[in-house]
N, C-alpha and C. Protein backbone atom coordinates (compact mmCIF):
# COMPACT_ATOMS: atom_id res chain seq x y z
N UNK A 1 109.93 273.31 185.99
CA UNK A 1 110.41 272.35 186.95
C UNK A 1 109.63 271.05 186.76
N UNK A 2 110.15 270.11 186.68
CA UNK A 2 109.91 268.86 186.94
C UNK A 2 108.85 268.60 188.04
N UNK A 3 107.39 267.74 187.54
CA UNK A 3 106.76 267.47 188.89
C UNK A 3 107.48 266.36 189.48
N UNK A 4 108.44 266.08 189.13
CA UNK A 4 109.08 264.61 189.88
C UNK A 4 110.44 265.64 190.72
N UNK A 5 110.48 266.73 190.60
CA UNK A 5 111.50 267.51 191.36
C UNK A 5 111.72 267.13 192.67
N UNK A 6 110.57 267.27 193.51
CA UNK A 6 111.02 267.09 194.89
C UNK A 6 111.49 265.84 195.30
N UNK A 7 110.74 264.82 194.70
CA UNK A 7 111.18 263.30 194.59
C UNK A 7 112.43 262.88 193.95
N UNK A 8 113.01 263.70 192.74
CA UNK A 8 114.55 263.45 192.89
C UNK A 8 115.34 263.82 193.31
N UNK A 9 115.06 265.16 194.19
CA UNK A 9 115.92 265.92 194.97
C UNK A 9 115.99 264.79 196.23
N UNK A 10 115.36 264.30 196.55
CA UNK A 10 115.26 263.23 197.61
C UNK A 10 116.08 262.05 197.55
N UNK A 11 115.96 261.66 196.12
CA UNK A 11 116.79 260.71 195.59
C UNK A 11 118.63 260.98 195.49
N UNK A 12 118.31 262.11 194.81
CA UNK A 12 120.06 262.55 194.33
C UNK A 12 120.79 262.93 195.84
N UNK A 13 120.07 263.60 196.83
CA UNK A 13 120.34 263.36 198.47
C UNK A 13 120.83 262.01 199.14
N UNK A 14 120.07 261.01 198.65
CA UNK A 14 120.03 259.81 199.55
C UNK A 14 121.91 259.29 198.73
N UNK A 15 121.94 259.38 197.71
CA UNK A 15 123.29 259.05 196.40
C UNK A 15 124.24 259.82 196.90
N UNK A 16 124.09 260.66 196.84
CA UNK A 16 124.68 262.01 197.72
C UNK A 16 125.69 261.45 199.21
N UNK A 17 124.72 261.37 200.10
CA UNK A 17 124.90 260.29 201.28
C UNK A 17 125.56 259.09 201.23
N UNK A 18 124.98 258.04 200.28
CA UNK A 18 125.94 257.07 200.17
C UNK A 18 127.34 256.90 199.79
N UNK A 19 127.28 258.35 198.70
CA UNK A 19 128.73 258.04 198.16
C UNK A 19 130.13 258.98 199.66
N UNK A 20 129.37 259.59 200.47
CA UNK A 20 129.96 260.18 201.29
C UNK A 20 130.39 259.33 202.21
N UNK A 21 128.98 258.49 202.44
CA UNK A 21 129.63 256.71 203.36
C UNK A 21 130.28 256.10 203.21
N UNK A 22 130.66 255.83 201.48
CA UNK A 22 131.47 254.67 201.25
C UNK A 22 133.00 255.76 201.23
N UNK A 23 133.86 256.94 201.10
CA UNK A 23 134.86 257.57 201.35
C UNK A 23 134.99 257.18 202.64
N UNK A 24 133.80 257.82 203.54
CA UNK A 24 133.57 257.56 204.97
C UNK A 24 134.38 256.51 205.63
N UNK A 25 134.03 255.38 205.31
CA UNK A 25 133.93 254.03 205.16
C UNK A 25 135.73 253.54 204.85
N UNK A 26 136.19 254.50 204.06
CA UNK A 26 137.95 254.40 203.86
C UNK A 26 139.00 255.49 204.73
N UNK A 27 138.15 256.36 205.54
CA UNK A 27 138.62 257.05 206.10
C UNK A 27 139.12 258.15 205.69
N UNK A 28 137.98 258.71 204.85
CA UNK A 28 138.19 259.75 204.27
C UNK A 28 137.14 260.97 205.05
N UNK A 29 137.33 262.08 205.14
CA UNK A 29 136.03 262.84 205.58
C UNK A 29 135.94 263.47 204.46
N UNK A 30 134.15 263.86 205.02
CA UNK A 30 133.26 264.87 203.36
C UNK A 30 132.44 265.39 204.03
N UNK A 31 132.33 266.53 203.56
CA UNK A 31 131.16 267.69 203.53
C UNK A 31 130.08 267.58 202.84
N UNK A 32 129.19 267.53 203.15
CA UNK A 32 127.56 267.77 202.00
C UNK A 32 128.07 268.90 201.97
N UNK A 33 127.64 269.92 200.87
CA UNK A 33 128.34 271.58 200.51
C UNK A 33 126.07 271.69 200.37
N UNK A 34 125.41 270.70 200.44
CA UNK A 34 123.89 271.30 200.24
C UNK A 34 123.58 271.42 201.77
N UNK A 35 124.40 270.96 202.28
CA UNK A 35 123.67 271.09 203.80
C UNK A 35 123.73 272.62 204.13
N UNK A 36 124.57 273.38 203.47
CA UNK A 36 125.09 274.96 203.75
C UNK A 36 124.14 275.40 202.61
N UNK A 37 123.84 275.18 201.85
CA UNK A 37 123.03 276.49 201.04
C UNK A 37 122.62 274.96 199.80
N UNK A 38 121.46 275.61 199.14
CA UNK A 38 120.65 274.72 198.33
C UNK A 38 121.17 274.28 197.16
N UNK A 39 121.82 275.32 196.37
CA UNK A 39 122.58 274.32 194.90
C UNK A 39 123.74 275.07 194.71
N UNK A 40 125.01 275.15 195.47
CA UNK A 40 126.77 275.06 195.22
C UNK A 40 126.90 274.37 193.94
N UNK A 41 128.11 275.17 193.93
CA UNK A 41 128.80 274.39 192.74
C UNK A 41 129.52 273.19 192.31
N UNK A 42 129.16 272.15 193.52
CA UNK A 42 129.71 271.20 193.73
C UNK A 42 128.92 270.64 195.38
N UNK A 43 128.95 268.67 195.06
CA UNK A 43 127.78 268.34 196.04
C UNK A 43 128.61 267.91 197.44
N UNK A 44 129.66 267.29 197.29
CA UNK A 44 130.75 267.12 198.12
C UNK A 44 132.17 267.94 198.12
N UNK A 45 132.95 267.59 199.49
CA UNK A 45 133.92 267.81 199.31
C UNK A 45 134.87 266.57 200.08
N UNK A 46 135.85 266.25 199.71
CA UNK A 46 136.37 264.96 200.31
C UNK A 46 137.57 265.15 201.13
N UNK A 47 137.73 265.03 201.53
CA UNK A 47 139.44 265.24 202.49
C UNK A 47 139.80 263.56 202.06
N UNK A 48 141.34 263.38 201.51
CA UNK A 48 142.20 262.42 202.02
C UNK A 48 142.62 262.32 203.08
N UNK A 49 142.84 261.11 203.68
CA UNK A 49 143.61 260.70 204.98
C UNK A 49 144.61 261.99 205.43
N UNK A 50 145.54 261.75 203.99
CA UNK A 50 146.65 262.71 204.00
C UNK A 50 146.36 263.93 203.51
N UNK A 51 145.25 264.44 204.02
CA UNK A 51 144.82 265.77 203.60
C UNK A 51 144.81 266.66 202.31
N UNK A 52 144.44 265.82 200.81
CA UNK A 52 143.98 266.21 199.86
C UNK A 52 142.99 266.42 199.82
N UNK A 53 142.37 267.67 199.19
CA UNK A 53 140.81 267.57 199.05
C UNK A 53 140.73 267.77 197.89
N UNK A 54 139.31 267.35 197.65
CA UNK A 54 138.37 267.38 196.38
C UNK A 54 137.27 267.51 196.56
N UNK A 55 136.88 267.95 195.10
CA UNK A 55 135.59 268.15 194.99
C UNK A 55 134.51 267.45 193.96
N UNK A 56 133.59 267.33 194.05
CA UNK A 56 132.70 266.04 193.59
C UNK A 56 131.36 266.84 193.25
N UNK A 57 130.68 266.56 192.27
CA UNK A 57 129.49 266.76 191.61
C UNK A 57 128.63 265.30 191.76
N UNK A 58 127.49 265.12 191.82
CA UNK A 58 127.15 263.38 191.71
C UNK A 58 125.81 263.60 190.90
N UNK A 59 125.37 262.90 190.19
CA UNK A 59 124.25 262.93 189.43
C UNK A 59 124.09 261.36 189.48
N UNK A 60 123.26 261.48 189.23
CA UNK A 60 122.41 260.67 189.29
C UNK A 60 121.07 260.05 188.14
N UNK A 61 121.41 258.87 187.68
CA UNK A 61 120.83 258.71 186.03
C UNK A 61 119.97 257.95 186.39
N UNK A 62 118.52 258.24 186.59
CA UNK A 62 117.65 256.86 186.76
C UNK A 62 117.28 256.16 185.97
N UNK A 63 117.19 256.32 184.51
CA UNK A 63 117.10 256.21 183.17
C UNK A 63 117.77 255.49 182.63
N UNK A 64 118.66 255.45 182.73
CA UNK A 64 120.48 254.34 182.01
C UNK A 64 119.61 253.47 182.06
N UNK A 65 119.20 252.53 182.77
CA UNK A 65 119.16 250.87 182.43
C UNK A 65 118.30 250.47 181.95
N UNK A 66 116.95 251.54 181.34
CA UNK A 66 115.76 251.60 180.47
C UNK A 66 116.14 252.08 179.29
N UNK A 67 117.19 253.00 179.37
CA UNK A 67 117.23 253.79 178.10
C UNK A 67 118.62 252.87 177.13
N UNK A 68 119.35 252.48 177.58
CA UNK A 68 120.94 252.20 177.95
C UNK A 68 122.00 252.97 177.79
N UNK A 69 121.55 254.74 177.85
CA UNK A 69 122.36 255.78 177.56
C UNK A 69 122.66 256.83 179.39
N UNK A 70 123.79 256.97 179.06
CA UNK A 70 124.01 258.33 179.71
C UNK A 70 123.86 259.69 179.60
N UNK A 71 122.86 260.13 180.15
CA UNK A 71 122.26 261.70 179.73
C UNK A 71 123.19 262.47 180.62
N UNK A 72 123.78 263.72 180.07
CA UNK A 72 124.38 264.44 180.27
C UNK A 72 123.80 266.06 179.61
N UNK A 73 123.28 266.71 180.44
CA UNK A 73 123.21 268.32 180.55
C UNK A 73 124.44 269.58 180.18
N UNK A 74 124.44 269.67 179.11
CA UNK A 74 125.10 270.96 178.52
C UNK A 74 125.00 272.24 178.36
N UNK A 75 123.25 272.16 178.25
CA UNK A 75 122.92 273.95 177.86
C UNK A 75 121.17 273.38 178.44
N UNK A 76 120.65 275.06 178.21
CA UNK A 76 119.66 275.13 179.12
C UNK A 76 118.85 276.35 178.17
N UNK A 77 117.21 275.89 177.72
CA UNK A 77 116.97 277.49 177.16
C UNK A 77 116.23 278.49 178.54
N UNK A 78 116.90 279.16 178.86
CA UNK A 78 116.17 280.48 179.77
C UNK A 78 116.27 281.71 178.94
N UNK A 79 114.75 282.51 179.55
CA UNK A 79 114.75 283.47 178.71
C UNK A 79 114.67 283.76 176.99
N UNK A 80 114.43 282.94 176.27
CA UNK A 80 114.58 282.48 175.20
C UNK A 80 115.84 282.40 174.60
N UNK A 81 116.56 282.40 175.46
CA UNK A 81 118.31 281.86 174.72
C UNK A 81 118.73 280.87 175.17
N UNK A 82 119.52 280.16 174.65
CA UNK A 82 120.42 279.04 174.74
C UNK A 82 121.78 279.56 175.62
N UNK A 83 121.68 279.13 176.70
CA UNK A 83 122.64 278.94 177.83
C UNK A 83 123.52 277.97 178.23
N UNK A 84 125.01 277.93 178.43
CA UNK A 84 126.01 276.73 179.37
C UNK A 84 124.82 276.31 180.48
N UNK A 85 124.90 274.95 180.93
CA UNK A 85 124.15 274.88 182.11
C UNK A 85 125.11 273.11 182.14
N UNK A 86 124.73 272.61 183.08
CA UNK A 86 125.39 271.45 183.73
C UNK A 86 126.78 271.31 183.41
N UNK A 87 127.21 270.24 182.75
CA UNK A 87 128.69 269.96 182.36
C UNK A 87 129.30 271.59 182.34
N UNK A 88 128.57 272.37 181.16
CA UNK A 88 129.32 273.04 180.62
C UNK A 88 129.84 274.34 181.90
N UNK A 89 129.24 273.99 182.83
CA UNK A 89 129.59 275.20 184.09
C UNK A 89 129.87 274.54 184.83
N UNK A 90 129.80 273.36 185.09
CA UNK A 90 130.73 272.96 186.57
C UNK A 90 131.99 272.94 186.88
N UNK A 91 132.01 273.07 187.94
CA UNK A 91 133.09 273.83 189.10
C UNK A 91 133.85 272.59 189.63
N UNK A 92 133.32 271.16 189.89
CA UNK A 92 134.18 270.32 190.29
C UNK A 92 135.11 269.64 190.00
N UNK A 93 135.76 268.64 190.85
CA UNK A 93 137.13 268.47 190.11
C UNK A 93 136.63 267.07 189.60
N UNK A 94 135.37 266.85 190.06
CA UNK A 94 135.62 265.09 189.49
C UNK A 94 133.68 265.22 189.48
N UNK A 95 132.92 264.22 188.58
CA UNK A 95 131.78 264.26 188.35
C UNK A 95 131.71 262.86 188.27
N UNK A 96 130.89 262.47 189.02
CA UNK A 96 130.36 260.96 190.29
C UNK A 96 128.98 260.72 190.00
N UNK A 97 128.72 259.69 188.73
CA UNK A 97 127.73 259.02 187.82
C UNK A 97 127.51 258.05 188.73
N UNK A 98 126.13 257.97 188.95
CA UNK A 98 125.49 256.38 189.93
C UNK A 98 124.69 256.28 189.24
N UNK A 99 124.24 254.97 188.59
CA UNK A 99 122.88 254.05 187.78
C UNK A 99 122.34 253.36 188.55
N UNK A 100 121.49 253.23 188.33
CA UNK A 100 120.38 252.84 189.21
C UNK A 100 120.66 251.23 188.51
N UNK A 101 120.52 249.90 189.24
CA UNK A 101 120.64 249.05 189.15
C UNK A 101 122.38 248.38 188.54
N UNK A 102 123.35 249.55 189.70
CA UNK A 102 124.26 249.54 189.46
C UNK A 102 125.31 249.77 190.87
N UNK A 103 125.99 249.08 191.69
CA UNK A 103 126.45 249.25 192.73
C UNK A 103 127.35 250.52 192.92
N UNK A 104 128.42 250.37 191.60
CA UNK A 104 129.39 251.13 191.35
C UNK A 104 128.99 252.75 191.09
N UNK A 105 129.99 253.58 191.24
CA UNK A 105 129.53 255.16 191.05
C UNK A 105 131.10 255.29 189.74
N UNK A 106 130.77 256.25 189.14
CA UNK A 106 131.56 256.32 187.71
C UNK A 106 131.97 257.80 187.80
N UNK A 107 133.28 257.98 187.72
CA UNK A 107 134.47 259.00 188.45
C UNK A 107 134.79 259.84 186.85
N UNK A 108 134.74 260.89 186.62
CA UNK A 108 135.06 261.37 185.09
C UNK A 108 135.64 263.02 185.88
N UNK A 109 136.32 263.48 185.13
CA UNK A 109 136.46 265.20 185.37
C UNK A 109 135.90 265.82 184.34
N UNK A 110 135.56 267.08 184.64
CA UNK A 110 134.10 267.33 184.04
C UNK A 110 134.82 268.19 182.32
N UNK A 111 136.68 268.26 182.64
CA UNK A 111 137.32 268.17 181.20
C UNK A 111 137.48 267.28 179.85
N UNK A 112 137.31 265.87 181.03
CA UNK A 112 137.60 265.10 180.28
C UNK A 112 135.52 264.99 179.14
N UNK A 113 134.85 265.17 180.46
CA UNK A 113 133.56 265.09 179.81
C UNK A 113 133.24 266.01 178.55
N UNK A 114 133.88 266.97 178.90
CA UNK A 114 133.16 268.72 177.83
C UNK A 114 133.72 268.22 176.88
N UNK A 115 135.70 267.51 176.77
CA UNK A 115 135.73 266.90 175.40
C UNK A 115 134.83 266.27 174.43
N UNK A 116 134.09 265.28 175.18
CA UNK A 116 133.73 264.25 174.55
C UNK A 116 132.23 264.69 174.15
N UNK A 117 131.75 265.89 174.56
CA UNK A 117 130.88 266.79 174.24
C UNK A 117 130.75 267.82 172.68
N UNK A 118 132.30 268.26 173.18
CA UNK A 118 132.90 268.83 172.27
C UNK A 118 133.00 268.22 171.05
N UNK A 119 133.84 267.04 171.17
CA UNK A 119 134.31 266.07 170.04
C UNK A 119 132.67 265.05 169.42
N UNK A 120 131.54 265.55 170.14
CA UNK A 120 130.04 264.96 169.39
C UNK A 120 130.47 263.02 169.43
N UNK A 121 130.81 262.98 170.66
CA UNK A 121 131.25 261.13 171.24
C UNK A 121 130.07 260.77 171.46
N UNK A 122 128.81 261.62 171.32
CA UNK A 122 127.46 261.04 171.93
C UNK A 122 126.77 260.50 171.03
N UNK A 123 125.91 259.74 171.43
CA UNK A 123 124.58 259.12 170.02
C UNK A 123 123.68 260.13 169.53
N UNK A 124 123.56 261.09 170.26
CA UNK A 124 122.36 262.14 169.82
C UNK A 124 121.96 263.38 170.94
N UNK A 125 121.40 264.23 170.85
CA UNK A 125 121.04 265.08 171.76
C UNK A 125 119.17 264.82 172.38
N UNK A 126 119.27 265.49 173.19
CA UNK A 126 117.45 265.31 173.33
C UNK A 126 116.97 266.48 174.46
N UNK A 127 115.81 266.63 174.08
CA UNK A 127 115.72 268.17 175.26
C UNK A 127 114.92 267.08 176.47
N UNK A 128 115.02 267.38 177.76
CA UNK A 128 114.65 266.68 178.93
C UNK A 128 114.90 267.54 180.13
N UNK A 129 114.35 267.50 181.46
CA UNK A 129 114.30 267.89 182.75
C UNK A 129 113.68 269.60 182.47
N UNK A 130 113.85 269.97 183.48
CA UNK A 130 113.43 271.26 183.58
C UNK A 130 112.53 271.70 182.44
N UNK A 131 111.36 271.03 182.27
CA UNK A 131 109.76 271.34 181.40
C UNK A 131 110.98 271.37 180.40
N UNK A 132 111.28 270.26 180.18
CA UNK A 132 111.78 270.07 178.95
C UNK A 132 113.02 270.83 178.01
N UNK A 133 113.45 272.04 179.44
CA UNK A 133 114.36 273.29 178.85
C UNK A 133 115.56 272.68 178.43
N UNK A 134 116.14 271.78 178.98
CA UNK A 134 117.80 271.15 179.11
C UNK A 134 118.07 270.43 177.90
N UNK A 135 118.98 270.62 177.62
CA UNK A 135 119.75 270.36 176.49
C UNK A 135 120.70 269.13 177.05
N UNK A 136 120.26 267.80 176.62
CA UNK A 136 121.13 266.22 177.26
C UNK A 136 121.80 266.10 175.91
N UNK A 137 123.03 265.79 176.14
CA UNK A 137 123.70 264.51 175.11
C UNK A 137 123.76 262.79 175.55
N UNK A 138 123.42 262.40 174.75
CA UNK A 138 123.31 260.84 175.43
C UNK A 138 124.02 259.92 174.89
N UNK A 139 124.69 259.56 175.68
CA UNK A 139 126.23 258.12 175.35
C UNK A 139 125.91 257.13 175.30
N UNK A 140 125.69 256.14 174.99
CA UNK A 140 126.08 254.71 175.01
C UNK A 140 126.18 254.54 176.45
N UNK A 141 125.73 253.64 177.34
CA UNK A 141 126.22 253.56 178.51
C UNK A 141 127.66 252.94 178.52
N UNK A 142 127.69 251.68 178.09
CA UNK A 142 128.65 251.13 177.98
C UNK A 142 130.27 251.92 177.94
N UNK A 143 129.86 252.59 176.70
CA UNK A 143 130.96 253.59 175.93
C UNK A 143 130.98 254.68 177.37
N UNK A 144 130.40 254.80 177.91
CA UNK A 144 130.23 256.37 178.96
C UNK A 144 131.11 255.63 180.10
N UNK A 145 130.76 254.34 180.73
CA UNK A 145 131.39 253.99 181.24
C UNK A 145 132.63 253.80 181.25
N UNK A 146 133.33 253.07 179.77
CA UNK A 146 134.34 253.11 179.59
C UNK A 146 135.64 254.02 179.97
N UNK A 147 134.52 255.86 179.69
CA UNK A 147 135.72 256.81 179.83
C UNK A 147 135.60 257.23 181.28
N UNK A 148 134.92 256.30 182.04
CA UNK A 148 135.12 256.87 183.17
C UNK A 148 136.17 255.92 184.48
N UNK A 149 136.85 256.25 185.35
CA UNK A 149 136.82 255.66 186.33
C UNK A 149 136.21 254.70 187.21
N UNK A 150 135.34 253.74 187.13
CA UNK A 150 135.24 252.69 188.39
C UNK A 150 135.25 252.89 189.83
N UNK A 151 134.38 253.60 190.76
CA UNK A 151 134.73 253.13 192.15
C UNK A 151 133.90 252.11 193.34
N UNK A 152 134.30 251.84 193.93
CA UNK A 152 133.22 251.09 194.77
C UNK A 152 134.24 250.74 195.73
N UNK A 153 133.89 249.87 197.09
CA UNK A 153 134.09 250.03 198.48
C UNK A 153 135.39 249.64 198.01
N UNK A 154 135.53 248.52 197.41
CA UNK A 154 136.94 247.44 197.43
C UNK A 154 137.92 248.98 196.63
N UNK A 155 137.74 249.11 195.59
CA UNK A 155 139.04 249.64 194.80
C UNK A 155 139.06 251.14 195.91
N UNK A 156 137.91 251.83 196.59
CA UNK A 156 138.14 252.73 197.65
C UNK A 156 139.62 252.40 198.33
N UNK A 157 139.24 251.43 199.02
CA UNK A 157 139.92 250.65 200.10
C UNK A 157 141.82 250.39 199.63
N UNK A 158 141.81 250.01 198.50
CA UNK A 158 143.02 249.99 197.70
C UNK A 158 143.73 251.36 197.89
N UNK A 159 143.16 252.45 197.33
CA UNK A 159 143.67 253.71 197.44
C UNK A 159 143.77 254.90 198.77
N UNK A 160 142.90 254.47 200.02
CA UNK A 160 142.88 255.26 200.31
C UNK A 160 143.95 254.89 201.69
């Protein structure tokens, strides 16, 4: 574990929160799914006006605007094997990227992501988080952005 663990669990909470405010904020309701138990398979859940729901993963990159890449979690070594872990097991319907020195949150489904995993769209791999166990691929920010969605209060407001 990370000695910076408890301090980004604090962080990815507070991101967590905001992005629930700004739905909030369009008249959408959401669930924290951590307020019920510690790590679900998904961090939100959203109700539409008109009663669609979804589900939302959010991570959180503090790194992007030092590094200028998007790290993304694929596999994990536990036990001395190589394991699915982040992308490659999530459960949600949509995965909700926030950068730090960045207003906007970045909307992808976590299919469209495993492609581009799959298809080696990244600059390189690197082991990071969890004492170093996790297996990141890292994008281009720019390029990461590209394949993702855009949201923020205004284009909220448009759709909802």
């Amino acid at each position: 574990m990370s000695l910076n663990f408890p301090q980004d669990l604090i962080i990815g909470r507070t991101v967590e929160a905001q992005l629930a405010a700004l739905f909030e904020s369009a008249n959408y309701t959401t669930i924290n799914t951590r307020d019920k138990e510690d790590f679900p398979d998904f961090d939100l859940i959203v109700t539409h006006p008109e009663g669609k729901v979804t589900t939302i993963e959010v991570k959180y990159d503090k790194m992007a605007s030092h590094t200028g890449n998007a790290a993304v979690e694929y596999q994990k070594l536990k036990d001395n094997q190589i394991i699915p872990s982040g992308i490659s097991v999530c459960k949600a319907d949509f995965i909700a990227y926030k950068f730090n020195n960045d207003t906007n949150y970045y909307f992808i489904p976590p299919s469209d992501l495993k492609e581009l995993i799959n298809k080696k769209k990244y600059t390189r791999t690197v082991n990071g988080g969890d004492d170093k166990r996790s297996v990141l691929a890292l994008f281009n920010l720019p390029s990461f952005k590209n394949n993702c969605e855009k949201l923020n209060y205004s284009v909220l407001k448009s759709i909802g």
